[in-house]
PDB file of N, CA and C in Angstrom:
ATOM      1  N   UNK A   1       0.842  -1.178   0.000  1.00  0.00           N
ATOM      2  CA  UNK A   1       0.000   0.000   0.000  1.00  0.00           C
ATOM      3  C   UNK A   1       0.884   1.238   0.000  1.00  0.00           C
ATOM      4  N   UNK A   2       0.266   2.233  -1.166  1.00  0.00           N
ATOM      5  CA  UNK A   2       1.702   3.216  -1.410  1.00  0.00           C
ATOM      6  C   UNK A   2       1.097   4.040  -0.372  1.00  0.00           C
ATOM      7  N   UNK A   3       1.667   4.986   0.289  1.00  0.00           N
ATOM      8  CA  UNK A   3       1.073   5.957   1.189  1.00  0.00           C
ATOM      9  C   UNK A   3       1.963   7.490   0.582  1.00  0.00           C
ATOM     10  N   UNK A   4       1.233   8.953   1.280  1.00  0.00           N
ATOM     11  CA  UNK A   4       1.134  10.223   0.579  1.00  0.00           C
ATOM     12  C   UNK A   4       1.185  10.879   2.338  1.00  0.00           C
ATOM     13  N   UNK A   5       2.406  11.673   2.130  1.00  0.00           N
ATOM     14  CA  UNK A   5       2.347  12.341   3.647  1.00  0.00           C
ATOM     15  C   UNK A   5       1.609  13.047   3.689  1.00  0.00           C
ATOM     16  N   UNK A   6       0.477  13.418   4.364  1.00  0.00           N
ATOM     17  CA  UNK A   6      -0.583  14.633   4.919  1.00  0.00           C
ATOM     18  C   UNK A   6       0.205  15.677   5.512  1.00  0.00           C
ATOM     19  N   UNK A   7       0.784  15.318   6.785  1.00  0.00           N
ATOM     20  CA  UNK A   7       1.145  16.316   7.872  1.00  0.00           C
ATOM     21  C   UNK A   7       2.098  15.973   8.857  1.00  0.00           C
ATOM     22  N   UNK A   8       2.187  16.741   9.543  1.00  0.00           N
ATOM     23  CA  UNK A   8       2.928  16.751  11.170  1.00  0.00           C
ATOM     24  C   UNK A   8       2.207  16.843  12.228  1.00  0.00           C
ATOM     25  N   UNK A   9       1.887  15.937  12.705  1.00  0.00           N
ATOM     26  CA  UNK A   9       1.510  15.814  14.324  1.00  0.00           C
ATOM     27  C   UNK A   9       1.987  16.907  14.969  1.00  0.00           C
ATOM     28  N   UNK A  10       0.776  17.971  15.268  1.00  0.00           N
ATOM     29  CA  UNK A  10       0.991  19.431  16.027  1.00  0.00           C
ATOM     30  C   UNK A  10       0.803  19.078  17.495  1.00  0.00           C
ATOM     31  N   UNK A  11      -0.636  17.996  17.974  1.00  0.00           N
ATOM     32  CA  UNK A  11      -0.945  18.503  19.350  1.00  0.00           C
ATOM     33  C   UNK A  11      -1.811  17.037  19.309  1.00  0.00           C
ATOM     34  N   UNK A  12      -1.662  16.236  20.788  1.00  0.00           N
ATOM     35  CA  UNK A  12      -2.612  15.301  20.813  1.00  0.00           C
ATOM     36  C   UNK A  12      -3.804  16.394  22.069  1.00  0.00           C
ATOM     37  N   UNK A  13      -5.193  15.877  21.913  1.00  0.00           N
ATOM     38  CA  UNK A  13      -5.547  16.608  22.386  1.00  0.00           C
ATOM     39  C   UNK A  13      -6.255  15.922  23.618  1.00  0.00           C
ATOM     40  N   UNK A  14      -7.058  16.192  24.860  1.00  0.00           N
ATOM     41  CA  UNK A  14      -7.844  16.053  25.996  1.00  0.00           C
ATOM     42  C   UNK A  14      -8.624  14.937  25.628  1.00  0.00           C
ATOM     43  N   UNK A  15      -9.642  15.110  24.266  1.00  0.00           N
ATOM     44  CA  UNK A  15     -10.709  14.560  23.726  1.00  0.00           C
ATOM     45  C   UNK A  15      -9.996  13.404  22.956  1.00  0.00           C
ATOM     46  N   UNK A  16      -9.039  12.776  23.084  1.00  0.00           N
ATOM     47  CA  UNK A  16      -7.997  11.544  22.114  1.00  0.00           C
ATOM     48  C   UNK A  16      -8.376  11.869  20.842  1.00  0.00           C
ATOM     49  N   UNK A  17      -8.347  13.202  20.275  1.00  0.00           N
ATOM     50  CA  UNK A  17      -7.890  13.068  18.998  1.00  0.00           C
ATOM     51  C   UNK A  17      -6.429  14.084  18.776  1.00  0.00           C
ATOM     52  N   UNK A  18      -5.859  14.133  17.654  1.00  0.00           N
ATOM     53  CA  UNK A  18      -4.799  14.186  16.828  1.00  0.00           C
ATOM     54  C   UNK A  18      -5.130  15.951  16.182  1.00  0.00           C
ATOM     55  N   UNK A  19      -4.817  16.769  16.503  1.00  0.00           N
ATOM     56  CA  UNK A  19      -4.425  17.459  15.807  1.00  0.00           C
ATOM     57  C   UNK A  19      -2.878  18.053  14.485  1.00  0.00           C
ATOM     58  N   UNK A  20      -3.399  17.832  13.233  1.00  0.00           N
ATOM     59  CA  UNK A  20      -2.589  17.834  12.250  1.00  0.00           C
ATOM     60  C   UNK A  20      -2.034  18.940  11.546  1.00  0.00           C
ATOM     61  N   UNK A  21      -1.079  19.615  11.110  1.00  0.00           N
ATOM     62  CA  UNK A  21      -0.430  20.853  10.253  1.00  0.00           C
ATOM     63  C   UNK A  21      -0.553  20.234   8.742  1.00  0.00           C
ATOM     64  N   UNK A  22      -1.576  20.232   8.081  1.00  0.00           N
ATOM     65  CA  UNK A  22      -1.928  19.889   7.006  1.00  0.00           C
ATOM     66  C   UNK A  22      -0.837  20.251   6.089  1.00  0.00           C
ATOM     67  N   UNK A  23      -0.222  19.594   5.136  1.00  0.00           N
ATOM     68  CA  UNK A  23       0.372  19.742   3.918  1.00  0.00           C
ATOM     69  C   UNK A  23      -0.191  19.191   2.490  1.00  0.00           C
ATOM     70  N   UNK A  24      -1.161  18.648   2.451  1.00  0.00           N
ATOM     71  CA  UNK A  24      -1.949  18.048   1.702  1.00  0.00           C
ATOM     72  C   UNK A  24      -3.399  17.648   2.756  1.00  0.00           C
ATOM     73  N   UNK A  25      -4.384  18.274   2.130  1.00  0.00           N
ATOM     74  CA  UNK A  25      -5.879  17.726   2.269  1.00  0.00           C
ATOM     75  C   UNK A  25      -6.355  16.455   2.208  1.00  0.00           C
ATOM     76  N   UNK A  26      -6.506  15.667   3.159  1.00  0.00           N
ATOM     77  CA  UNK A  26      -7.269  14.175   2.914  1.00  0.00           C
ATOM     78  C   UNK A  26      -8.859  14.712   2.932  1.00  0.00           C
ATOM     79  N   UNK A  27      -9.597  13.600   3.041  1.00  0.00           N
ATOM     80  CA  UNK A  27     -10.824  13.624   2.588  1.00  0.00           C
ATOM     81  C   UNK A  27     -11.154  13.361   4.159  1.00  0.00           C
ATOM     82  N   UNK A  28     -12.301  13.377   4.155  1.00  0.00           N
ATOM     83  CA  UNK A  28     -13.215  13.235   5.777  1.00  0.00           C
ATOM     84  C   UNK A  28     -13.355  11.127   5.663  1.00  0.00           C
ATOM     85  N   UNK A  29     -13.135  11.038   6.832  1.00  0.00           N
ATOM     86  CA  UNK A  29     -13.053   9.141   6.935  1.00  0.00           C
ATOM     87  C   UNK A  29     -12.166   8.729   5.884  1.00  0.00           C
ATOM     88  N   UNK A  30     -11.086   9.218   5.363  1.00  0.00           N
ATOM     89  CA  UNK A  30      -9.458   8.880   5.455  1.00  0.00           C
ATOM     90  C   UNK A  30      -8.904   8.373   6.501  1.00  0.00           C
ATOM     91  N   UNK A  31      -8.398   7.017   6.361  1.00  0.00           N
ATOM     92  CA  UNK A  31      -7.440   6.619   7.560  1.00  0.00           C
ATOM     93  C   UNK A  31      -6.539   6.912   7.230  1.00  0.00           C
ATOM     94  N   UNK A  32      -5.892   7.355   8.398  1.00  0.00           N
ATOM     95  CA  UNK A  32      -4.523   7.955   8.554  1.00  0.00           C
ATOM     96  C   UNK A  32      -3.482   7.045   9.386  1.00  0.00           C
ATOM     97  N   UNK A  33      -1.920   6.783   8.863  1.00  0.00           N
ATOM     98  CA  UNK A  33      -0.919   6.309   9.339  1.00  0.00           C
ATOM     99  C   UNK A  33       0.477   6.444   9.232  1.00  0.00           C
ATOM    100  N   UNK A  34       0.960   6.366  10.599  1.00  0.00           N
ATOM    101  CA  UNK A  34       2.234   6.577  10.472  1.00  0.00           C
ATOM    102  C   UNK A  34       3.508   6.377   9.585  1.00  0.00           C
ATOM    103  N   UNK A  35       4.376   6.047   9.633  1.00  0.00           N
ATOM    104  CA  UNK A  35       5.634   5.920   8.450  1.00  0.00           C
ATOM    105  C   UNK A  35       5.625   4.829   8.052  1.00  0.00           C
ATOM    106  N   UNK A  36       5.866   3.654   9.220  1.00  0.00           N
ATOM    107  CA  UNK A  36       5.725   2.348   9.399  1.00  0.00           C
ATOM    108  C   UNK A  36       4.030   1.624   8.904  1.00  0.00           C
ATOM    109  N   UNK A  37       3.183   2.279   8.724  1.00  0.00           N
ATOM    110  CA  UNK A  37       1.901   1.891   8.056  1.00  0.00           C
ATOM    111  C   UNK A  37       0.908   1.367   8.983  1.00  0.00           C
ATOM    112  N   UNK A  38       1.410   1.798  10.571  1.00  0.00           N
ATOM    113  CA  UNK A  38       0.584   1.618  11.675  1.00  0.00           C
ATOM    114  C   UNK A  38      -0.660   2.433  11.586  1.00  0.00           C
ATOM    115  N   UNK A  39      -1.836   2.211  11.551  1.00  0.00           N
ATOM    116  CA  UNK A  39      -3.031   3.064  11.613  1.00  0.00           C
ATOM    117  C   UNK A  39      -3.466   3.556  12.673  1.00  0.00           C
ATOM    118  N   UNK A  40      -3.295   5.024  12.616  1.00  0.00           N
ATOM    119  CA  UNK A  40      -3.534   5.684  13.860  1.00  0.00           C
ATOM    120  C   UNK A  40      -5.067   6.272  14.100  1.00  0.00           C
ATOM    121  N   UNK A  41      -5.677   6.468  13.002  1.00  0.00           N
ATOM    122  CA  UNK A  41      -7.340   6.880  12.998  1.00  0.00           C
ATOM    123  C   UNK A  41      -7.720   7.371  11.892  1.00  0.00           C
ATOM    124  N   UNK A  42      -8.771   8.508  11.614  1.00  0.00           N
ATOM    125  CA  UNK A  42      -9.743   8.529  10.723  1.00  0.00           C
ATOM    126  C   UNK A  42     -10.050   9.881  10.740  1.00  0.00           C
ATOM    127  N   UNK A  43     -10.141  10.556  10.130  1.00  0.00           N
ATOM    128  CA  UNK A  43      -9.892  12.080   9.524  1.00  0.00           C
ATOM    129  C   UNK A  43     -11.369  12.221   9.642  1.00  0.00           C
ATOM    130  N   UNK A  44     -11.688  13.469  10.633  1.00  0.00           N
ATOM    131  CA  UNK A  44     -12.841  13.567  11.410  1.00  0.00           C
ATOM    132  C   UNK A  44     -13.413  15.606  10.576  1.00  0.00           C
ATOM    133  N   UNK A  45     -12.550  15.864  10.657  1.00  0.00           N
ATOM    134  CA  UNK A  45     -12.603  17.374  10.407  1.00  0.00           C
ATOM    135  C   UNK A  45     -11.369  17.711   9.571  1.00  0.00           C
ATOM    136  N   UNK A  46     -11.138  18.705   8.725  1.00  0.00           N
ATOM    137  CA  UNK A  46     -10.913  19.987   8.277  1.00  0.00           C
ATOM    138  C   UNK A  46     -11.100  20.952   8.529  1.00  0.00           C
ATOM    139  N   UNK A  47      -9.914  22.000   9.326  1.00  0.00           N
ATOM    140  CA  UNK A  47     -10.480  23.084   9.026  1.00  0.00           C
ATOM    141  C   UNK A  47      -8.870  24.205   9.602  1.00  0.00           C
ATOM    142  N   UNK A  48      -9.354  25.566   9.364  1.00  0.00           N
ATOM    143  CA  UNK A  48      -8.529  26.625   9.236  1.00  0.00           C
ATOM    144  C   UNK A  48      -7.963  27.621   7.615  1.00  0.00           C
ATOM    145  N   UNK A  49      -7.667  28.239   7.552  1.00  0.00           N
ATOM    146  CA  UNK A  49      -7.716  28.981   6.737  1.00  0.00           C
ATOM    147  C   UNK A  49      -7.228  27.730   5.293  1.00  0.00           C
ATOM    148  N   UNK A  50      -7.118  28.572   3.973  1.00  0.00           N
ATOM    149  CA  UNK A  50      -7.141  27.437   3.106  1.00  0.00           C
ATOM    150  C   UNK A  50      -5.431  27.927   2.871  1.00  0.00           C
ATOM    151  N   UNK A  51      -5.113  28.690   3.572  1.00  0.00           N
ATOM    152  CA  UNK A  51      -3.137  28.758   3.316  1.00  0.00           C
ATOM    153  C   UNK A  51      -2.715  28.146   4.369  1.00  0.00           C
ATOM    154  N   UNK A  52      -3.192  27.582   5.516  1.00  0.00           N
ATOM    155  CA  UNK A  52      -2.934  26.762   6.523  1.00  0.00           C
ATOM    156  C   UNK A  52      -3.560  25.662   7.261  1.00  0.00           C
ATOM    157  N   UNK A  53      -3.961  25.145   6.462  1.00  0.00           N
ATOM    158  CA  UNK A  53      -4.790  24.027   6.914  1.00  0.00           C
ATOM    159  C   UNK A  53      -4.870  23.378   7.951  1.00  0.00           C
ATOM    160  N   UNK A  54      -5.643  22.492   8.797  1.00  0.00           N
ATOM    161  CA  UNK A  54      -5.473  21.671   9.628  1.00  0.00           C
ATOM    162  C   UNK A  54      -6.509  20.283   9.769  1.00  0.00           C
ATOM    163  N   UNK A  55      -6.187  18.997  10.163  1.00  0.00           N
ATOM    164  CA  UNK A  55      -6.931  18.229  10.052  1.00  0.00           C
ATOM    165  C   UNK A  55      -6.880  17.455  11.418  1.00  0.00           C
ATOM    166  N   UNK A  56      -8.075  17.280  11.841  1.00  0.00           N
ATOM    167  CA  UNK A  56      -8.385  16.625  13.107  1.00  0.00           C
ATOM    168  C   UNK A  56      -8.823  14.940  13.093  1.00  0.00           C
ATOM    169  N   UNK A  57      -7.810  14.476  13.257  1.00  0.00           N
ATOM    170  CA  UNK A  57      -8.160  12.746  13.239  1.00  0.00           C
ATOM    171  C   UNK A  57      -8.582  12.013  14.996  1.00  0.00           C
ATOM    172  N   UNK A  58      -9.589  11.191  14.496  1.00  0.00           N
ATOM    173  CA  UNK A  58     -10.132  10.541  15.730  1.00  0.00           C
ATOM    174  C   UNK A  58      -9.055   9.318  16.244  1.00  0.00           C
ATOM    175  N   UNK A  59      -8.300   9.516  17.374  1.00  0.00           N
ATOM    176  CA  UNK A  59      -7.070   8.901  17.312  1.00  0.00           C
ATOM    177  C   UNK A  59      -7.378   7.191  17.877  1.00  0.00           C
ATOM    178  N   UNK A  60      -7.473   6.018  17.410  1.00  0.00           N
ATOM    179  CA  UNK A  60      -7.332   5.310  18.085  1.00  0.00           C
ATOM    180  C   UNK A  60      -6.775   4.390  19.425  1.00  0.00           C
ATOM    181  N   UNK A  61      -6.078   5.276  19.816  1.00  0.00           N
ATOM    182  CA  UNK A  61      -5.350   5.049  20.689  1.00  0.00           C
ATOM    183  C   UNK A  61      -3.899   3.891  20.611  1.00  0.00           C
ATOM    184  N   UNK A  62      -3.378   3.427  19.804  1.00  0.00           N
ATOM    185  CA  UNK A  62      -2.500   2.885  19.254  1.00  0.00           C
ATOM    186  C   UNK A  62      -2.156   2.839  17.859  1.00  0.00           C
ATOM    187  N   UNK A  63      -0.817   2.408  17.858  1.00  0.00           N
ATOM    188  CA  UNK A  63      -0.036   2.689  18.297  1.00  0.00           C
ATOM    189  C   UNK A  63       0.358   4.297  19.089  1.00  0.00           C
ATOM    190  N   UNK A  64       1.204   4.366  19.747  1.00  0.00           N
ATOM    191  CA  UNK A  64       1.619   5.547  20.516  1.00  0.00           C
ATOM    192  C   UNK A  64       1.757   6.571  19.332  1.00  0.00           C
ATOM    193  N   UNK A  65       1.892   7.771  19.963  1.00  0.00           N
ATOM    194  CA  UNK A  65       2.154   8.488  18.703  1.00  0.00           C
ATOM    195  C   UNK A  65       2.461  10.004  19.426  1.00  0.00           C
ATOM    196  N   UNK A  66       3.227  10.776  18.855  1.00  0.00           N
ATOM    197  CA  UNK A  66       4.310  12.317  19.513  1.00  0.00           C
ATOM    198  C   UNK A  66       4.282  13.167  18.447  1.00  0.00           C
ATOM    199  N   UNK A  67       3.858  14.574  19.355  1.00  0.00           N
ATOM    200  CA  UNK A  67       4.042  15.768  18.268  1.00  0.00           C
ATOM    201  C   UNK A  67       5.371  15.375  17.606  1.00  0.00           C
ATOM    202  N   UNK A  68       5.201  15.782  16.001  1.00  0.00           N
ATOM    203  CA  UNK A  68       5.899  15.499  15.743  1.00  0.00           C
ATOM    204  C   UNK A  68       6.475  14.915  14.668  1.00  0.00           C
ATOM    205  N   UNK A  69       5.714  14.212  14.594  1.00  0.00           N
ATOM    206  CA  UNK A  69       5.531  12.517  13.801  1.00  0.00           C
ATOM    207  C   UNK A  69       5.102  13.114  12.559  1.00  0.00           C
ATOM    208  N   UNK A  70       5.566  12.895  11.601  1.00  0.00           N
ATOM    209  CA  UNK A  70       4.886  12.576  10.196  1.00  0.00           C
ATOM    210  C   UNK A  70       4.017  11.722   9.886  1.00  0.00           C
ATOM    211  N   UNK A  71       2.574  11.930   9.405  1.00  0.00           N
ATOM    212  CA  UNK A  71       1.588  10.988   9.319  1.00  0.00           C
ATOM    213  C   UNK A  71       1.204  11.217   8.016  1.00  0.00           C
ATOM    214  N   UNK A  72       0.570  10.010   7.301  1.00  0.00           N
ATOM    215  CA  UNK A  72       0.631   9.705   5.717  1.00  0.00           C
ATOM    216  C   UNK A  72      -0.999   9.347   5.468  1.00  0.00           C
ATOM    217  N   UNK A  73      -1.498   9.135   4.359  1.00  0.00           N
ATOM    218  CA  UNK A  73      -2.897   8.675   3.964  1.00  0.00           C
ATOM    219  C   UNK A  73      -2.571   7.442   2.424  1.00  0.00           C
ATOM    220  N   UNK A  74      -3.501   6.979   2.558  1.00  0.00           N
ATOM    221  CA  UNK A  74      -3.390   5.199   1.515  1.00  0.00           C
ATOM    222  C   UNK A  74      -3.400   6.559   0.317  1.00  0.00           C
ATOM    223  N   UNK A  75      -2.445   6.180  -1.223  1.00  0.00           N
ATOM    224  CA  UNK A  75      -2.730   6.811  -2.001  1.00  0.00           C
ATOM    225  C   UNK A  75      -4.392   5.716  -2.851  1.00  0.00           C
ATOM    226  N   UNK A  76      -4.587   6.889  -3.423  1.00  0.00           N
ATOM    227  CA  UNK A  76      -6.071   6.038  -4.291  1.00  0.00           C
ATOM    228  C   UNK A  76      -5.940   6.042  -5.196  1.00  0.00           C
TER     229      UNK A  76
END
């Protein structure tokens, strides 16, 4: 499965989801995963200006995961 980097892990948040620094737009219920092709969750929201994007994934709670991190989406 080829994968397409989205973003950088900005902020895990209170509510266990993932806040993202968008570099590419996924779609809403996109799973999202790490480098290694671990699936971390599911692209819940979009939003912030359209020169800075941001995307909010519903984090599954595993694997672990750190601001930080580069996270990718399945190409289609």
């Amino acid at each position: 499965m080829p994968l397409k980097k989205i973003g950088i892990i900005m902020h895990l948040t209170k509510s266990n989801n993932i806040v993202i620094k968008a570099e590419e737009i996924p779609e809403i219920n996109d799973t999202v995963y790490l480098k290694n092709k671990s699936e971390i969750g599911r692209v819940v929201e979009v939003f912030g200006s359209v020169s800075s994007p941001f995307v909010l994934v519903k984090y599954n709670g595993k694997p672990e995961v750190e601001e930080g991190k580069e996270v990718f989406i399945e190409i289609k």
